[in-house]
N, C-alpha and C. Protein backbone atom coordinates (compact mmCIF):
# COMPACT_ATOMS: atom_id res chain seq x y z
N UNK A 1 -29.01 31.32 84.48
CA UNK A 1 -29.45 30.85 85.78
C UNK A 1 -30.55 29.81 85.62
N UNK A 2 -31.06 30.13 84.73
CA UNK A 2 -32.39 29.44 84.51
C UNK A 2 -32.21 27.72 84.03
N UNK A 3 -30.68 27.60 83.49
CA UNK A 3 -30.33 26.46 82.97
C UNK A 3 -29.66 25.66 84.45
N UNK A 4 -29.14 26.30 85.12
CA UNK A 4 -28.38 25.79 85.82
C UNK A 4 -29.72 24.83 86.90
N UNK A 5 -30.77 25.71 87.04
CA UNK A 5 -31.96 25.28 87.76
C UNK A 5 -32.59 23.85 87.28
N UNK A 6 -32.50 24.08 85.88
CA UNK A 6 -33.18 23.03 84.87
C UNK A 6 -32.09 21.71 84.96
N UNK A 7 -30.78 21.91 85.25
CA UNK A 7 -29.83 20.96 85.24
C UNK A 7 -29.87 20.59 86.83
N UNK A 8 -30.36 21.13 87.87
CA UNK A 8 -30.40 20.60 89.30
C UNK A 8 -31.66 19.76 89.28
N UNK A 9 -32.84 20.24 88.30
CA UNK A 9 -33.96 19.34 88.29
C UNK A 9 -33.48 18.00 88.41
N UNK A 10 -33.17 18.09 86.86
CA UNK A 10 -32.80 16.82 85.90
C UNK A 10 -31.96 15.92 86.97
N UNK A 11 -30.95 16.60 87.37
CA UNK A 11 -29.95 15.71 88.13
C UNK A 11 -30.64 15.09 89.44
N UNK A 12 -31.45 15.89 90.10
CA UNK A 12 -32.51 15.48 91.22
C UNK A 12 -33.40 14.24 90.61
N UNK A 13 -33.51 14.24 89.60
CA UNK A 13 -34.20 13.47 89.36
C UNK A 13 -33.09 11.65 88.73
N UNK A 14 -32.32 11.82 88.45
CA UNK A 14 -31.39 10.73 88.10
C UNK A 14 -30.73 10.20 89.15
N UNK A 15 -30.10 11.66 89.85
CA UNK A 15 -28.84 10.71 91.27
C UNK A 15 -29.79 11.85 92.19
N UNK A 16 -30.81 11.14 93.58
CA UNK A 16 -31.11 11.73 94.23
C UNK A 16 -30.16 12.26 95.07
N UNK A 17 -29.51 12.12 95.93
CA UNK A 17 -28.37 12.38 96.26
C UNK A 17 -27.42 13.06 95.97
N UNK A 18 -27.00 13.34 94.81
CA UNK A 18 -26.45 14.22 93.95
C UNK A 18 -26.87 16.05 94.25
N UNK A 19 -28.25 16.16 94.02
CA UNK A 19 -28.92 17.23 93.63
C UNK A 19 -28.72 18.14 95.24
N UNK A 20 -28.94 16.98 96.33
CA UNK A 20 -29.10 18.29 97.24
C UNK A 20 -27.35 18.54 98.16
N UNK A 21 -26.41 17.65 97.52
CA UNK A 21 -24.98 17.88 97.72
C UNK A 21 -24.92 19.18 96.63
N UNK A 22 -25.04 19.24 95.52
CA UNK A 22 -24.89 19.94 94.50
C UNK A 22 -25.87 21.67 94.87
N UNK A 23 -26.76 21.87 95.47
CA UNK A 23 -27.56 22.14 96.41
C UNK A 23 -26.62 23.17 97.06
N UNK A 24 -25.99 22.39 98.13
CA UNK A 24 -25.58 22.84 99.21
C UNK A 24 -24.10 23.40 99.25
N UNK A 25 -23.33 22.96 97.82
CA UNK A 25 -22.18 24.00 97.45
C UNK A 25 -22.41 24.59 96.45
N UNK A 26 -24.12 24.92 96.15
CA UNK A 26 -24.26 26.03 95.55
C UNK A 26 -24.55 27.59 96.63
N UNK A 27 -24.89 27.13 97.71
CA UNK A 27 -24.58 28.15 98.62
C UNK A 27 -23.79 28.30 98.88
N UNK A 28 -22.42 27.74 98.87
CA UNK A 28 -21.35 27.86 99.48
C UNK A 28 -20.57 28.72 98.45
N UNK A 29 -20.89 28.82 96.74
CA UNK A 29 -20.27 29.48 95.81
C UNK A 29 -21.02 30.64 96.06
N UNK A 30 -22.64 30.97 96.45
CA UNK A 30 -23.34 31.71 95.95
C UNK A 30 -23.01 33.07 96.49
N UNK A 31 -21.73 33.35 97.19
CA UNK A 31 -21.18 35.14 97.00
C UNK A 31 -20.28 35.46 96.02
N UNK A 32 -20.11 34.36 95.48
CA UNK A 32 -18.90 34.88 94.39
C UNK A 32 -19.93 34.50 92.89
N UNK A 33 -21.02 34.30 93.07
CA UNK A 33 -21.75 34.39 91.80
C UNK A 33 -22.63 35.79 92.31
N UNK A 34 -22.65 36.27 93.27
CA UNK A 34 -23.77 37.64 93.72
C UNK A 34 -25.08 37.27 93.14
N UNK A 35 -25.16 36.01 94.04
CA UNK A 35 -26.86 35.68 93.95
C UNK A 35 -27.00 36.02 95.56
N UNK A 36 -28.48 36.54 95.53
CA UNK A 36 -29.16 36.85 97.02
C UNK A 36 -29.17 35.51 97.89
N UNK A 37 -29.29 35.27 99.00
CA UNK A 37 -29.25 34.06 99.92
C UNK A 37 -30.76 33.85 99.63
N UNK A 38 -32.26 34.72 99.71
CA UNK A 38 -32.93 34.43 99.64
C UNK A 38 -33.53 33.59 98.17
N UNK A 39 -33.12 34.02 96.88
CA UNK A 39 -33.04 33.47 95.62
C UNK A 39 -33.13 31.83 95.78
N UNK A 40 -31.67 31.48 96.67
CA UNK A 40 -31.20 30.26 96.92
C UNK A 40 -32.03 29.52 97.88
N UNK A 41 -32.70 30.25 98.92
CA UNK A 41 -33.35 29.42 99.68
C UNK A 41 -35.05 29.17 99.08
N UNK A 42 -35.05 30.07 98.64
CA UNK A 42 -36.67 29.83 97.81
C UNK A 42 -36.59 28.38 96.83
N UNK A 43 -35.19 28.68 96.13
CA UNK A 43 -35.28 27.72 95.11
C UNK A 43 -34.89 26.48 95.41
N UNK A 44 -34.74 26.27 97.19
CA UNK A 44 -34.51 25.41 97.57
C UNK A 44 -36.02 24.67 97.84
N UNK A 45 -36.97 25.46 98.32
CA UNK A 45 -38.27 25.03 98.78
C UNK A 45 -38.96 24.54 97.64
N UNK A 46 -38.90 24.87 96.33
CA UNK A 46 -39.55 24.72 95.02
C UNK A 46 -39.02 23.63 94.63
N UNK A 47 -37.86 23.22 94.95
CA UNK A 47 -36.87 22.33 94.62
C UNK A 47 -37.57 20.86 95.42
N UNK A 48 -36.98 21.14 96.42
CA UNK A 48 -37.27 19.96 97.15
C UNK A 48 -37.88 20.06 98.87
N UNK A 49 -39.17 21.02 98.21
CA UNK A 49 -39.96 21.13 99.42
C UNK A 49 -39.63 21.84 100.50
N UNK A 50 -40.81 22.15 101.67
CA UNK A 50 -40.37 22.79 102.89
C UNK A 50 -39.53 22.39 103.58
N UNK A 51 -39.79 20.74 103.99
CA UNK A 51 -38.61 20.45 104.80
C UNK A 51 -37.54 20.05 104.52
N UNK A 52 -37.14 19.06 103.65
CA UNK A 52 -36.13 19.05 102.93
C UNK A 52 -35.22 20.49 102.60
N UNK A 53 -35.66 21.12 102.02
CA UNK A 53 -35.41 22.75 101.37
C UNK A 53 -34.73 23.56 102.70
N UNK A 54 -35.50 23.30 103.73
CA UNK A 54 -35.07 24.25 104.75
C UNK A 54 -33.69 23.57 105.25
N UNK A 55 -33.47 22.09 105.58
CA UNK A 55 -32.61 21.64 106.03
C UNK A 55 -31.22 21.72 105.04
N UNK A 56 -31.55 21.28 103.94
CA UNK A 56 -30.55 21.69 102.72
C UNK A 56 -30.14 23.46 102.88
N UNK A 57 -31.14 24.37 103.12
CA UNK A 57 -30.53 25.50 102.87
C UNK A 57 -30.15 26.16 103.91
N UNK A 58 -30.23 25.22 105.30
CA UNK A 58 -29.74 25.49 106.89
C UNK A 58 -28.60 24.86 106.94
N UNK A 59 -28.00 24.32 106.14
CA UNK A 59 -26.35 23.64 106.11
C UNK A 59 -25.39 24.37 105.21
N UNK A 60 -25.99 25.05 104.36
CA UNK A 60 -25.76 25.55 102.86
C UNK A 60 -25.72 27.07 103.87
N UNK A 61 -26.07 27.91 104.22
CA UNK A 61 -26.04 28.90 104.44
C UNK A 61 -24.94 29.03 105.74
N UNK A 62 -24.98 27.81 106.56
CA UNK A 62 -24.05 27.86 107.77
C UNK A 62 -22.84 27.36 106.95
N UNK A 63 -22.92 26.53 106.24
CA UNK A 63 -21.26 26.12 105.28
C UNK A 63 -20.44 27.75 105.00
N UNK A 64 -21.59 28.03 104.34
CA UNK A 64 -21.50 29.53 103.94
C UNK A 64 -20.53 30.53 105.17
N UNK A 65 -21.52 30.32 105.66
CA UNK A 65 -20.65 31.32 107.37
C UNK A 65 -19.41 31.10 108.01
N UNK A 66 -19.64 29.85 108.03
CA UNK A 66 -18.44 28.98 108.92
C UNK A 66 -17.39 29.78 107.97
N UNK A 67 -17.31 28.97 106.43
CA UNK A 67 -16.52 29.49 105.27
C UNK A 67 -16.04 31.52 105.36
N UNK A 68 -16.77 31.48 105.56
CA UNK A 68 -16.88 33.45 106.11
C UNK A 68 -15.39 33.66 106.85
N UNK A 69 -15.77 33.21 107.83
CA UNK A 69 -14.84 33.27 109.10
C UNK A 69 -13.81 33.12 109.01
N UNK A 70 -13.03 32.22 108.40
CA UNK A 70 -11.68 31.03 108.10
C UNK A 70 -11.08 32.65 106.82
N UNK A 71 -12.24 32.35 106.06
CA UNK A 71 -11.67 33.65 104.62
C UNK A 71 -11.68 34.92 105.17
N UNK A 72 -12.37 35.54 105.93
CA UNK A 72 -12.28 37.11 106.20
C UNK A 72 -11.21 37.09 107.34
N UNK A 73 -10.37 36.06 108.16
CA UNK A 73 -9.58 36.02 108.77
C UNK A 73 -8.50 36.27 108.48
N UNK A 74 -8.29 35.47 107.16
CA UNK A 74 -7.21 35.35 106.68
C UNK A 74 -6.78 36.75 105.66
N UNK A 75 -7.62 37.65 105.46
CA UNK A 75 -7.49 38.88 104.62
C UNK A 75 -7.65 40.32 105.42
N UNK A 76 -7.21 40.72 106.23
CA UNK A 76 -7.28 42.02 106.74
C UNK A 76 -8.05 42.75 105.68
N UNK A 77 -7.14 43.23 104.72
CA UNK A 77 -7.88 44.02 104.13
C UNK A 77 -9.41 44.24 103.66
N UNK A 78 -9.50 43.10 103.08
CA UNK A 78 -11.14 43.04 103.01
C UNK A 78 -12.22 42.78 104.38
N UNK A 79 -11.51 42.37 105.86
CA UNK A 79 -12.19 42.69 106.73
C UNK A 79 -12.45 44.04 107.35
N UNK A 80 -11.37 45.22 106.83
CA UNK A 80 -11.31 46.47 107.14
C UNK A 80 -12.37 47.25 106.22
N UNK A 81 -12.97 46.62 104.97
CA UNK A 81 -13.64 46.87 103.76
C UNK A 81 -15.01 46.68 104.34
N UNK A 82 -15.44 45.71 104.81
CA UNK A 82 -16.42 45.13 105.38
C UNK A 82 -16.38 46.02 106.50
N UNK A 83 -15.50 46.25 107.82
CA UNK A 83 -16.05 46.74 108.52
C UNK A 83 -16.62 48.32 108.37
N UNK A 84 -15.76 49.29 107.07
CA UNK A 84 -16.15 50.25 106.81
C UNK A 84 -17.34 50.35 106.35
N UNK A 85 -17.87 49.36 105.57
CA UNK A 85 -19.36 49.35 105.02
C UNK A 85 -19.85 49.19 106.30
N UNK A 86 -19.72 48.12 107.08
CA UNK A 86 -20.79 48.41 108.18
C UNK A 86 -20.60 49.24 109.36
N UNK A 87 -19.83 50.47 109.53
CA UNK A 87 -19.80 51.32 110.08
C UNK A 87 -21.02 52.14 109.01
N UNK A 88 -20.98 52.69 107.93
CA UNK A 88 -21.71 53.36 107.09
C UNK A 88 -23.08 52.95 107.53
N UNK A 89 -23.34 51.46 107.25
CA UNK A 89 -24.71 51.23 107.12
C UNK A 89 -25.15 51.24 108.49
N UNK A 90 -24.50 50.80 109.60
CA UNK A 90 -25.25 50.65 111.07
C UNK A 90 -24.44 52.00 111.90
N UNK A 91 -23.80 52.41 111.29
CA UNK A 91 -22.81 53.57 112.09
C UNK A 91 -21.85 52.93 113.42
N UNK A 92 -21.27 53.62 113.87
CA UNK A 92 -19.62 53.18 114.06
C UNK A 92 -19.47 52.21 115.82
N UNK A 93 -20.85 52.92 116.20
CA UNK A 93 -20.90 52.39 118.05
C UNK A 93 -21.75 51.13 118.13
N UNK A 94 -22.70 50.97 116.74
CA UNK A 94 -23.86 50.27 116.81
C UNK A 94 -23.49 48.88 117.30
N UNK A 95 -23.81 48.09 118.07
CA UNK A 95 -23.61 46.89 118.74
C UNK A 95 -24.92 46.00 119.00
N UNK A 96 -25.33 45.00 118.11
CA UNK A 96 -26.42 43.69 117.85
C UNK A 96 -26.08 43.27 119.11
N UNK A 97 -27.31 42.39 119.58
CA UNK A 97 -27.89 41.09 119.86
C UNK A 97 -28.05 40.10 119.23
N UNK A 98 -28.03 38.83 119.55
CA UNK A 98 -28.44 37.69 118.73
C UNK A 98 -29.80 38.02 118.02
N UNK A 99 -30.86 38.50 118.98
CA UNK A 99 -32.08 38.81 118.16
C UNK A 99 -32.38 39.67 116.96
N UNK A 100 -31.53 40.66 117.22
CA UNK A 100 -31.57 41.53 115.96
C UNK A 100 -30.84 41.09 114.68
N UNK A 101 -29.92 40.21 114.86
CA UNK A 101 -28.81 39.55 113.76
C UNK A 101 -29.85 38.77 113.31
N UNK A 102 -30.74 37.86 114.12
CA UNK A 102 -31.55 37.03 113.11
C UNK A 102 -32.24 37.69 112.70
N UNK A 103 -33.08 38.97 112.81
CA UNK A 103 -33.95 39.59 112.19
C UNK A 103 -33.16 40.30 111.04
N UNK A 104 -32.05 40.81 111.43
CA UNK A 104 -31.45 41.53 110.05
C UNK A 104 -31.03 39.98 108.74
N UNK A 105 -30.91 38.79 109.77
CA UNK A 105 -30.75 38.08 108.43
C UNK A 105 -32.18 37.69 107.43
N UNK A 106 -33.01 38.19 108.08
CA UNK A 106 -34.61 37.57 107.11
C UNK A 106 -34.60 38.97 106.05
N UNK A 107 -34.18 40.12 106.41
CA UNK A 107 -34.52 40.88 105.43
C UNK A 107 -33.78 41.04 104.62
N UNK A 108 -34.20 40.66 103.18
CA UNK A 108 -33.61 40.37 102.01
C UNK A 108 -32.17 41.15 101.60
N UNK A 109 -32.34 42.82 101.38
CA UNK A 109 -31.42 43.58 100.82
C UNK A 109 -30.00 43.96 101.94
N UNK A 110 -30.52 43.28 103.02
CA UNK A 110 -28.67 43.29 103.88
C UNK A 110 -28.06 41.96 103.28
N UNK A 111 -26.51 42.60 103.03
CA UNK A 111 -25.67 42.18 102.67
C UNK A 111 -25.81 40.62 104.05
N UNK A 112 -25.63 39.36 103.08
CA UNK A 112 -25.29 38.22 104.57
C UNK A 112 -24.27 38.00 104.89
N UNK A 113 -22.89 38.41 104.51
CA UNK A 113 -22.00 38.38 105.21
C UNK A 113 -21.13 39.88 105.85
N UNK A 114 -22.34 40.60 105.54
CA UNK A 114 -21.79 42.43 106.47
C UNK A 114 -22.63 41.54 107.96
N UNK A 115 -23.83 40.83 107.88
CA UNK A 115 -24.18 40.10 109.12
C UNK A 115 -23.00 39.20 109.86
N UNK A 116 -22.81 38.61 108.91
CA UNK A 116 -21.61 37.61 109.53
C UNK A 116 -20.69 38.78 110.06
N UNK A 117 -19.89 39.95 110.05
CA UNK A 117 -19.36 40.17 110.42
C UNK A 117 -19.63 40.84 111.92
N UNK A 118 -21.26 41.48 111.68
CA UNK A 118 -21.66 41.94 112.66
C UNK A 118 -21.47 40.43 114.15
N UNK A 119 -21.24 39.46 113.58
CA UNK A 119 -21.26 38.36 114.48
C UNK A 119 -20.34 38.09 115.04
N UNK A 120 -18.85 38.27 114.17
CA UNK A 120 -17.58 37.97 114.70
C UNK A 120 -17.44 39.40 115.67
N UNK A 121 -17.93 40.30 115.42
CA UNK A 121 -17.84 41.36 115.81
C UNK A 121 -18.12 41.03 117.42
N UNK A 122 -19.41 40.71 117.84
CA UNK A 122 -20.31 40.57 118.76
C UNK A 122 -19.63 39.16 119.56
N UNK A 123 -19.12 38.02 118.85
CA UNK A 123 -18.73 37.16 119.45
C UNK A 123 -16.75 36.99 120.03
N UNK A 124 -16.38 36.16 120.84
CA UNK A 124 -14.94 35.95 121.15
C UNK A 124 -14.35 35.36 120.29
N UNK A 125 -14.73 34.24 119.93
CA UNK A 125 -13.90 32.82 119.53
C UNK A 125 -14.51 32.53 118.60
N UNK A 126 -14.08 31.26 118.10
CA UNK A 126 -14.90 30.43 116.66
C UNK A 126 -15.93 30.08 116.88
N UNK A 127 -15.79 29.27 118.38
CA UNK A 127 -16.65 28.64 118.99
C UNK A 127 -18.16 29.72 118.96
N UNK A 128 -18.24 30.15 119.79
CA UNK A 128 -19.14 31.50 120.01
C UNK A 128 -19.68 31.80 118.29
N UNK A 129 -18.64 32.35 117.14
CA UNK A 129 -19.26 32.67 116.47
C UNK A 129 -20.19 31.37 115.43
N UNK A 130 -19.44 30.07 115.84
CA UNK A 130 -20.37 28.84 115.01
C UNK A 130 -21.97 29.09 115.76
N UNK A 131 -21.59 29.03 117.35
CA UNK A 131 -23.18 28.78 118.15
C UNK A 131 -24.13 29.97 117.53
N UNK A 132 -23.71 30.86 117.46
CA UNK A 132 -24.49 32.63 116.60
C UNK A 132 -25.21 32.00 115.73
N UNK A 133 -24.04 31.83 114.25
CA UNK A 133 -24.43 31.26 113.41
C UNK A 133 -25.43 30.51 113.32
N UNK A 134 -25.27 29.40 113.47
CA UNK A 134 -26.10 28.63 113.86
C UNK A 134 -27.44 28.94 113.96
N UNK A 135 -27.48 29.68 115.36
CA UNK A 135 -28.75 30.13 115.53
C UNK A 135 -29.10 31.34 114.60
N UNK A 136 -28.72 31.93 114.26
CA UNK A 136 -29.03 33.12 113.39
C UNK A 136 -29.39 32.38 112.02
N UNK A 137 -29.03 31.49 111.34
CA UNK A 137 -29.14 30.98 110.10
C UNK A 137 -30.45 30.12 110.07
N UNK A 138 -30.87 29.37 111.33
CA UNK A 138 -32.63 28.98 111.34
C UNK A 138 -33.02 29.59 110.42
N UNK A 139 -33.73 31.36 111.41
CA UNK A 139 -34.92 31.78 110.82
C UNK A 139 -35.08 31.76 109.17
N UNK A 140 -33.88 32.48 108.80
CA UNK A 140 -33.14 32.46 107.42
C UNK A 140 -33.96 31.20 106.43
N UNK A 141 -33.27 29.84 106.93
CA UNK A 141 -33.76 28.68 105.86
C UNK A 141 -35.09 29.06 105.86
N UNK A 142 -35.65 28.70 106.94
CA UNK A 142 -36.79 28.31 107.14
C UNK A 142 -37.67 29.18 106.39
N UNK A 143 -37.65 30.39 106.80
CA UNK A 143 -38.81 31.70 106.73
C UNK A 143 -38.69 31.58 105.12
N UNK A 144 -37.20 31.66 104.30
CA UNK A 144 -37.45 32.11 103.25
C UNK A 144 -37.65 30.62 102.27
N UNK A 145 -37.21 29.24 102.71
CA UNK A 145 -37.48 28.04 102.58
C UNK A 145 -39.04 27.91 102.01
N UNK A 146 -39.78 28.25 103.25
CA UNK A 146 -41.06 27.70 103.19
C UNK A 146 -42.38 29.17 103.02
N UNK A 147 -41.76 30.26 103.28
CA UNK A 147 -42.54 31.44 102.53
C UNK A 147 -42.31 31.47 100.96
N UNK A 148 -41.31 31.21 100.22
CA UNK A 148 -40.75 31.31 98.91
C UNK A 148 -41.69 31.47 98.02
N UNK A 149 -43.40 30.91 98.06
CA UNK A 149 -43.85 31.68 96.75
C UNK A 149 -44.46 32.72 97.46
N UNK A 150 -45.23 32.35 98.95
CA UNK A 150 -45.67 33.56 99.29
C UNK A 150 -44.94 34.70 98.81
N UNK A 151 -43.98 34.86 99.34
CA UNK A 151 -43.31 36.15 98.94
C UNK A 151 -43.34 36.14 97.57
N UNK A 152 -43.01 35.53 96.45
CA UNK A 152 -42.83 35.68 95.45
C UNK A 152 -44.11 36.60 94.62
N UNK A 153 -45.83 35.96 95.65
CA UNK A 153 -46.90 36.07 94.87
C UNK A 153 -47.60 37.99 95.64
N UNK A 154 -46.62 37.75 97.05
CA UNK A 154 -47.04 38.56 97.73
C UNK A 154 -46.59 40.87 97.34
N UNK A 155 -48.32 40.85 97.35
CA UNK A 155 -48.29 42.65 96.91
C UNK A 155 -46.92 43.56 97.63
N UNK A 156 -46.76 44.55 96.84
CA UNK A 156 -46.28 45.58 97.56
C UNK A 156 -46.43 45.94 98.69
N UNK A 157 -47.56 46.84 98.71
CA UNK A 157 -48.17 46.98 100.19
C UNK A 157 -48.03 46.29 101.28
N UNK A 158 -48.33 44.99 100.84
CA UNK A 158 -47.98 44.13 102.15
C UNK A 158 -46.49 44.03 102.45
N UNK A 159 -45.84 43.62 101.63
CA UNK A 159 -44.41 43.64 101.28
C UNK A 159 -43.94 45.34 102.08
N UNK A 160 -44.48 46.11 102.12
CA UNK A 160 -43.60 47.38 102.91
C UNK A 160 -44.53 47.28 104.33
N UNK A 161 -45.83 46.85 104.70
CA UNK A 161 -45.56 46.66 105.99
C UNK A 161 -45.49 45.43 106.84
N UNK A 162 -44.98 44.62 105.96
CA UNK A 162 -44.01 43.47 106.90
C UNK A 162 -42.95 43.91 107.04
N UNK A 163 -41.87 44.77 106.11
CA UNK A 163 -40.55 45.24 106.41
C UNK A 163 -40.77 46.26 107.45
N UNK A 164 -41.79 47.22 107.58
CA UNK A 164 -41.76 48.20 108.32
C UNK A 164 -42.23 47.21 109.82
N UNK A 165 -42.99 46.17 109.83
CA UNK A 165 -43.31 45.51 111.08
C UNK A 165 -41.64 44.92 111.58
N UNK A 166 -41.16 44.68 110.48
CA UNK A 166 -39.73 43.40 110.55
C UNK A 166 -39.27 44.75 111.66
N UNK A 167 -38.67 46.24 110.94
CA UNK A 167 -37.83 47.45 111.04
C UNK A 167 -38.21 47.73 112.76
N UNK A 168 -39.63 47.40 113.11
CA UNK A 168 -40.25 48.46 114.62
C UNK A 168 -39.66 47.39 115.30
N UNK A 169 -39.75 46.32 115.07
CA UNK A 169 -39.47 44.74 115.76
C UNK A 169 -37.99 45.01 116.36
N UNK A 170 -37.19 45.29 115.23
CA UNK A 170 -35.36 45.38 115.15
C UNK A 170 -35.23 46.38 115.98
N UNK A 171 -36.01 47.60 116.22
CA UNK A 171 -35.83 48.43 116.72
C UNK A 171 -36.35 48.32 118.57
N UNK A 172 -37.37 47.55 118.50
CA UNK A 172 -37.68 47.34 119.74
C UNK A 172 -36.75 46.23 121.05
N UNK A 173 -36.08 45.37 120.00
CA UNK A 173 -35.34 44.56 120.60
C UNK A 173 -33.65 44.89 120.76
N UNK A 174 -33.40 46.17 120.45
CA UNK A 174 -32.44 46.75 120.30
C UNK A 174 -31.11 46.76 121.71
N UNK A 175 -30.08 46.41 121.50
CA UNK A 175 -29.45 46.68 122.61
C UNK A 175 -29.34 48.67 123.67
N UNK A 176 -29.62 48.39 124.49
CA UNK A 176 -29.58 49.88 125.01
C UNK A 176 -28.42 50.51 125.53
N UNK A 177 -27.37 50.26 124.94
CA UNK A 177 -25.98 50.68 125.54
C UNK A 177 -25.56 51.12 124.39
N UNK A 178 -24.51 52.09 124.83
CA UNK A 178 -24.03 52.86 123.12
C UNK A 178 -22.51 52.46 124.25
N UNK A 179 -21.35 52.14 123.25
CA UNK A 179 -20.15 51.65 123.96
C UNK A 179 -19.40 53.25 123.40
N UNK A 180 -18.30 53.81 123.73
CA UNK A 180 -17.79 55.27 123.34
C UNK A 180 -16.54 55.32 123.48
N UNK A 181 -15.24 54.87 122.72
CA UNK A 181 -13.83 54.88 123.21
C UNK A 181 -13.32 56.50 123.61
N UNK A 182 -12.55 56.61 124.33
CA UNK A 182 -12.52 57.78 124.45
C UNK A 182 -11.65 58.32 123.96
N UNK A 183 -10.96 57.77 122.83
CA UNK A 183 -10.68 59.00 121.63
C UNK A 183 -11.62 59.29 120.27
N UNK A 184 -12.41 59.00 120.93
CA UNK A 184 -14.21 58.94 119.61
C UNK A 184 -14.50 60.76 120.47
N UNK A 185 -14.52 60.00 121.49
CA UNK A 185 -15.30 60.88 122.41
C UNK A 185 -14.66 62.64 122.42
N UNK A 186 -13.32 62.19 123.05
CA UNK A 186 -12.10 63.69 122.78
C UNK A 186 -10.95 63.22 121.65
N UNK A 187 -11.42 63.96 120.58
CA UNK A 187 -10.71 63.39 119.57
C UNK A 187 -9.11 64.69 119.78
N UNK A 188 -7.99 64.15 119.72
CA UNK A 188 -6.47 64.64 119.78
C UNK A 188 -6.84 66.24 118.84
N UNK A 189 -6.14 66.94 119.47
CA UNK A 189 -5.68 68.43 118.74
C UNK A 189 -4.86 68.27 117.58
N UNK A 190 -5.33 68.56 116.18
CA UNK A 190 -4.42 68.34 115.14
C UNK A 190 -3.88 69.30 114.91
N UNK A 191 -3.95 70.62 115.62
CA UNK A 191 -2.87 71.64 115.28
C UNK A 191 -1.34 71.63 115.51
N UNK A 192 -1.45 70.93 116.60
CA UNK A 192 -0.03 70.61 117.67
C UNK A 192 1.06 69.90 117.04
């Protein structure tokens, strides 16, 4: 990893242009290498600054999504995979807001495309799920863009109560409706 970084320098530095194309379909590979989104956006800010960094890793992360959509469409199976994990992790009725999707995307250890699904989930159309996107992928560049050493330099302690501030936050902005099909509800007699 460490070479590949040293070879985006170098190249940033020969073909400017180059580096932040090269950049931005490295997010677009970066689930099939199982690097964290945040990894990528830090090393975007170190790379080539806050603003630059954020905008590079706010195209790079929505490439990412858009890309989501088109591929988990086209595979049932692995969208049935995905949705079972996120039945597990959010349980089976749980139903987001836009607000909580961007907050679940700043915290590091959720999966970013069990989010993406929570989106197609929540949205109708393509349309709908690009505008989400979109907005859900901001906080994302940005926060982890231009916090990137903070966090890097930043204690434990603090580090568990910003997650626990992030967690009361998610929880406070929570949708208040539980939806209930009603064979959840009266599940069929299997003796019969």
């Amino acid at each position: 990893m460490e070479q590949v970084m040293t070879w985006v320098n170098s190249s940033a530095d020969t073909t400017p242009y180059f580096a932040p194309v090269l950049f931005i379909f490295f997010h677009i590979i970066r689930p099939f290498l199982f690097i964290p989104v945040g990894f990528i956006c830090i090393a975007g800010g170190l790379m080539f600054g806050m603003t630059f960094g954020s905008i590079y890793s706010f195209i790079g992360v929505t490439l990412s999504s858009l890309i989501f959509y088109f591929f988990i469409k086209q595979m049932p199976d692995l969208f049935e995979r995905f949705n079972r994990m996120r039945e597990k992790i959010f349980g089976k009725h749980q139903a987001f807001n836009l607000p909580q999707v961007m907050l679940l995307r700043i915290i590091p250890f959720i999966h970013f495309h069990l989010i993406s699904l929570c989106i197609i989930e929540m949205t109708r159309n393509f349309k709908e799920y690009a505008k989400a996107s979109l907005v859900s992928n901001l906080p994302l560049a940005v926060v982890y863009t231009s916090f990137g050493q903070w966090f890097q330099s930043l204690q434990i302690e603090y580090a568990l109560i910003l997650l626990a501030a992030i967690l009361i936050l998610f929880y406070v902005i929570r949708k208040k409706e539980i939806i209930m099909k009603w064979e959840d509800f009266f599940q069929p007699d299997l003796q019969k």
